[in-house]
Protein backbone atom coordinates (compact mmCIF):
# COMPACT_ATOMS: atom_id res chain seq x y z
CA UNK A 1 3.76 56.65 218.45
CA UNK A 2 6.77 58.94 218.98
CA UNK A 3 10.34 58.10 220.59
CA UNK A 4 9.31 59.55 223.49
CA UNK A 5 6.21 58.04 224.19
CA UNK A 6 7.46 54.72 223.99
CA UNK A 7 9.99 56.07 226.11
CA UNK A 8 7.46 57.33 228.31
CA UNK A 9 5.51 54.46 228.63
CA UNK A 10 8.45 51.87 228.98
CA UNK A 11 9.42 54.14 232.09
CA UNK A 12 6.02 53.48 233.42
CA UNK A 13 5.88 49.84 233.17
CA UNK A 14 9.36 49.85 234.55
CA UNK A 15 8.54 52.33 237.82
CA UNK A 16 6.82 51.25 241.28
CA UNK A 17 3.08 51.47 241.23
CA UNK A 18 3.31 54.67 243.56
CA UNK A 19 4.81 56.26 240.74
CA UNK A 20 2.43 55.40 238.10
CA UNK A 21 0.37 58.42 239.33
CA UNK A 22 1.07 61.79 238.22
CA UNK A 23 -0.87 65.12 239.42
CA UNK A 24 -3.32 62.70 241.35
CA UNK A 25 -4.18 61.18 237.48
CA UNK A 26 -3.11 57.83 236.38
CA UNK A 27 -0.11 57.99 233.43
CA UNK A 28 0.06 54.57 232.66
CA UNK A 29 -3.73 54.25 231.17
CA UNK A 30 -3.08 55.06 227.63
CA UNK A 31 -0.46 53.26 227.62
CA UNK A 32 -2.07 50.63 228.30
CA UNK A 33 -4.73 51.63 226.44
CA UNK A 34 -2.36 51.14 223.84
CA UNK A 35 -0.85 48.01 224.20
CA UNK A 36 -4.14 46.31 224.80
CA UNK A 37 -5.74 47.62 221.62
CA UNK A 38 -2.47 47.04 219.61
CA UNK A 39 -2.41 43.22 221.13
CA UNK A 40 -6.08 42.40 220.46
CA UNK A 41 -6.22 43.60 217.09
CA UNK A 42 -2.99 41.61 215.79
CA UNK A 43 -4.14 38.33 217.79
CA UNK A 44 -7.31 39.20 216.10
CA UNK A 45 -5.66 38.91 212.75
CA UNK A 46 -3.59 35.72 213.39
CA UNK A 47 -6.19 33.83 214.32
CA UNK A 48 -8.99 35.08 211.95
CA UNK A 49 -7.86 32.52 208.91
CA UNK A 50 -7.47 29.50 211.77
CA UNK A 51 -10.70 30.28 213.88
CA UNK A 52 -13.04 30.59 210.81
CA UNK A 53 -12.04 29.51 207.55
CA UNK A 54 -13.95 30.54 204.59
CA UNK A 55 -16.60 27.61 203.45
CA UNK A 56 -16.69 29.16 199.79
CA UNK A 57 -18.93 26.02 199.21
CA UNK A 58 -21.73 27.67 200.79
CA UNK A 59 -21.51 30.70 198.64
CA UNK A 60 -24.80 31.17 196.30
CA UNK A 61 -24.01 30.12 192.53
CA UNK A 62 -23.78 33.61 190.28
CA UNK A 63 -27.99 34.64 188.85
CA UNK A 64 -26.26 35.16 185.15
CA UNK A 65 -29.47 35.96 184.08
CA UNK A 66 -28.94 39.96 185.23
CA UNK A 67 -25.51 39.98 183.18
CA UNK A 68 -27.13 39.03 180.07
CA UNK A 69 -27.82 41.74 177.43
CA UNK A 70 -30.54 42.78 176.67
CA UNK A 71 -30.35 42.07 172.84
CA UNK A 72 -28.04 40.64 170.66
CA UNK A 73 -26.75 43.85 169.26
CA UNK A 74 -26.23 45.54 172.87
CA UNK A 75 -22.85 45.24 174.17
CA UNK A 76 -22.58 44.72 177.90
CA UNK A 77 -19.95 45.60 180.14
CA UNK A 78 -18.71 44.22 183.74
CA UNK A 79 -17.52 46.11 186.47
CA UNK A 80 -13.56 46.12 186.99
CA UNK A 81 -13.86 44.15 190.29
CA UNK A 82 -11.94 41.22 191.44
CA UNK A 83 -13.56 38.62 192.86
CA UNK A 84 -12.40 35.53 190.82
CA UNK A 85 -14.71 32.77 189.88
CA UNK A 86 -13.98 29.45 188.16
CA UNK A 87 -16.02 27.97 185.57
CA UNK A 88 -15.81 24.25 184.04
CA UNK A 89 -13.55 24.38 181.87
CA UNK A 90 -10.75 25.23 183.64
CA UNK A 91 -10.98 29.00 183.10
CA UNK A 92 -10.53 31.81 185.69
CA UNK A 93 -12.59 34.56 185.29
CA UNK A 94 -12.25 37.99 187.17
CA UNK A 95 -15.93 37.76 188.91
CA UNK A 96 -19.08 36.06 187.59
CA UNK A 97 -20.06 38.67 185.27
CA UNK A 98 -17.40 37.78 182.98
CA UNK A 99 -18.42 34.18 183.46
CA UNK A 100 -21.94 34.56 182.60
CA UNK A 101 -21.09 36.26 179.47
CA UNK A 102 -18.91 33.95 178.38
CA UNK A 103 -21.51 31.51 179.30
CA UNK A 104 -24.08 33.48 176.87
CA UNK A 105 -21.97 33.84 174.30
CA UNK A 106 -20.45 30.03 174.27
CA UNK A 107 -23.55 28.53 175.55
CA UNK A 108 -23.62 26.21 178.28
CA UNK A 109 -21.04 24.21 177.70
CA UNK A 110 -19.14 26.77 180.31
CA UNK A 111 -21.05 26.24 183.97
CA UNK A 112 -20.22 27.61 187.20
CA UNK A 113 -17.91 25.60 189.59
CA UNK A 114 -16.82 27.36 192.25
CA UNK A 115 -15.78 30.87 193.62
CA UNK A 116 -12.26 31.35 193.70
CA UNK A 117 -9.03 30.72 191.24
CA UNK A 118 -8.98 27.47 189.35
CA UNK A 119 -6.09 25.32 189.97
């Protein structure tokens, strides 16, 4: 918003209701228009995290079985996305492909524990 719309608008909330109307149309609608929107969407925000926390618990457990290769010889590769997962031994890994290939290639003495960092 510019200068003088605030400007604008503060004027408005400050004036008589009479006032509010200009050329028989009412000013003071996008304005509060404005402040409404900008309101619900930060009240939105603050109490997102409080309202509904995440139950990562719930998540489903990675299928490693579509990040294994297809042979020994083939080389696979993960996708550069960050979505960390934490495995049994105390190892953060950048999503669950990574895990399930170091689960392949390790055996399974690396397992799944839960989405998120290890701490």
């Amino acid at each position: 918003m510019t200068t003088e719309r605030l400007t604008f608008c503060r004027e408005l909330i400050q004036a008589s209701p009479k006032q509010y109307i200009r050329g028989g149309q009412m000013a003071a609608f996008p304005c509060m228009t404005t402040f409404f929107l900008v309101s619900s969407t930060l009240a939105h925000i603050a109490f997102a995290g409080i309202v509904k926390p995440r139950d990562r618990s719930r998540w489903p457990k990675p299928n490693c079985k579509m990040y294994y290769p297809v042979d020994p010889s083939y080389d696979s590769t993960c996708p550069d996305v960050t979505a960390y997962v934490c495995a049994t031994n105390g190892q953060t890994y950048q999503n669950e492909c990574f895990l399930c290939l170091a689960q392949w290639e390790l055996g399974h003495r690396i397992k799944f524990d839960k989405h998120g960092k290890c701490y």
